[in-house]
Protein backbone atom coordinates (compact mmCIF):
# COMPACT_ATOMS: atom_id res chain seq x y z
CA UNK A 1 -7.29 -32.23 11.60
CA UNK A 2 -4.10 -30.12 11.96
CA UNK A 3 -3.69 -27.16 14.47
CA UNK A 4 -1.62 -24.32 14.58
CA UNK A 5 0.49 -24.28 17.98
CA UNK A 6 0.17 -20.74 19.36
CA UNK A 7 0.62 -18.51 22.40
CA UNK A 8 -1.65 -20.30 24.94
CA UNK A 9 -2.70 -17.63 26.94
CA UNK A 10 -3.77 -15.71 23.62
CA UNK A 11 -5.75 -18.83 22.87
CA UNK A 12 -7.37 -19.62 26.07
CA UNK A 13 -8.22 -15.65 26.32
CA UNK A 14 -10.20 -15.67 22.97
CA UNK A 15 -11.13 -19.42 22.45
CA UNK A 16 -15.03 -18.65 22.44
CA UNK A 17 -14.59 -15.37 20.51
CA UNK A 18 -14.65 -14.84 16.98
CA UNK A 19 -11.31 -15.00 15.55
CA UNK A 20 -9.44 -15.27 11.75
CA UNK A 21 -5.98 -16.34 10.95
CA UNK A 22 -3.62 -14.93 8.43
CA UNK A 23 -0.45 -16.81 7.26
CA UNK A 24 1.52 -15.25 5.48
CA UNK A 25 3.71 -16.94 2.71
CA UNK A 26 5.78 -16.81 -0.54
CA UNK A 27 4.35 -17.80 -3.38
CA UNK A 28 5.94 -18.36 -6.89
CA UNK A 29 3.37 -17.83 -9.49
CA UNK A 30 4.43 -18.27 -12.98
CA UNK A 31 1.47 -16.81 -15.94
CA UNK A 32 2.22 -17.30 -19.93
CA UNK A 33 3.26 -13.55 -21.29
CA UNK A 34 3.26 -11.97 -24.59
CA UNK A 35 5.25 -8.88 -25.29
CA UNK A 36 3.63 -5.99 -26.83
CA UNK A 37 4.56 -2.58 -28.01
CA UNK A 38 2.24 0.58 -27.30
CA UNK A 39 3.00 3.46 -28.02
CA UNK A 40 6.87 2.88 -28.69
CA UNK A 41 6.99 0.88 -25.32
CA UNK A 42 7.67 -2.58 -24.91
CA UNK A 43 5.58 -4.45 -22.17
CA UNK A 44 5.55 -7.54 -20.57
CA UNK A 45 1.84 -8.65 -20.45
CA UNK A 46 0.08 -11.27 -18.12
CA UNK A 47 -1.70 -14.15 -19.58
CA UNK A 48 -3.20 -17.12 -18.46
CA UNK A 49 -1.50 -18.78 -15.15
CA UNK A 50 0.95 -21.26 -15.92
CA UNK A 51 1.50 -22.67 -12.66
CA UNK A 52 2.07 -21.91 -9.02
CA UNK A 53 4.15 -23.25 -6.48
CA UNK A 54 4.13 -22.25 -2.49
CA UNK A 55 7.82 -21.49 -1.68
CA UNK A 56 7.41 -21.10 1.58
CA UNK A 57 5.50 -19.61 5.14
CA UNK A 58 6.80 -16.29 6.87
CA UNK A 59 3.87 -16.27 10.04
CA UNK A 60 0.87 -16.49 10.91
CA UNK A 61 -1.44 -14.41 12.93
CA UNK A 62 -4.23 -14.98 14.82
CA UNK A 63 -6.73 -12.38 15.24
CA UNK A 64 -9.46 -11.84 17.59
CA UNK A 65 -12.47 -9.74 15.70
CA UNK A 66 -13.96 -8.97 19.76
CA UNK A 67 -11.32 -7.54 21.59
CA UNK A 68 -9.37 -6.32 18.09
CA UNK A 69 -6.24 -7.38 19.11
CA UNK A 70 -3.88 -9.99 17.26
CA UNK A 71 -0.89 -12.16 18.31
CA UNK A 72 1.93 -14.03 15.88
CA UNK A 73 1.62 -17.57 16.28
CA UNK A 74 3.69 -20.55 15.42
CA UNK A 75 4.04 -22.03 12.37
CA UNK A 76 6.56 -24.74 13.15
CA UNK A 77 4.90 -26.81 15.47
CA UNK A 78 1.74 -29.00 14.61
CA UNK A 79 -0.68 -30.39 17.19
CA UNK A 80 -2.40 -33.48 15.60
CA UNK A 81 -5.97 -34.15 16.61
């Protein structure tokens, strides 16, 4: 199991608490599109998803639901278990 390394005094603060993380990344999606004209107007339309491909992680946040507070944590360390 993989952990992400964070700011240890926000962890050891909060580590019994309930808590969510959010990472936020880049992701390139790619969906099969038709064209179509309405009303004079030509659109690019959405189909089905083709594929997707994660490009690449901005942060991550950890956030503690108790004490409503959150703190950016590090994404480019991992702590092996």
């Amino acid at each position: 199991m993989a952990n992400f390394d964070g700011t240890q005094e926000f962890m050891e603060a909060h580590k019994d608490h309930s808590l969510s993380i959010s990472i936020v990344s880049t992701v390139d999606t790619r969906y099969i599109t038709e064209i179509v004209e309405i009303k004079g107007h030509l659109y690019a339309v959405e189909g089905e998803k083709d594929s997707e491909e994660h490009v690449e992680d901005q942060g991550a946040y950890l956030y503690c639901h108790d004490c409503l507070v959150e703190e950016e944590i590090n994404l480019g360390e991992w702590l092996e278990d």
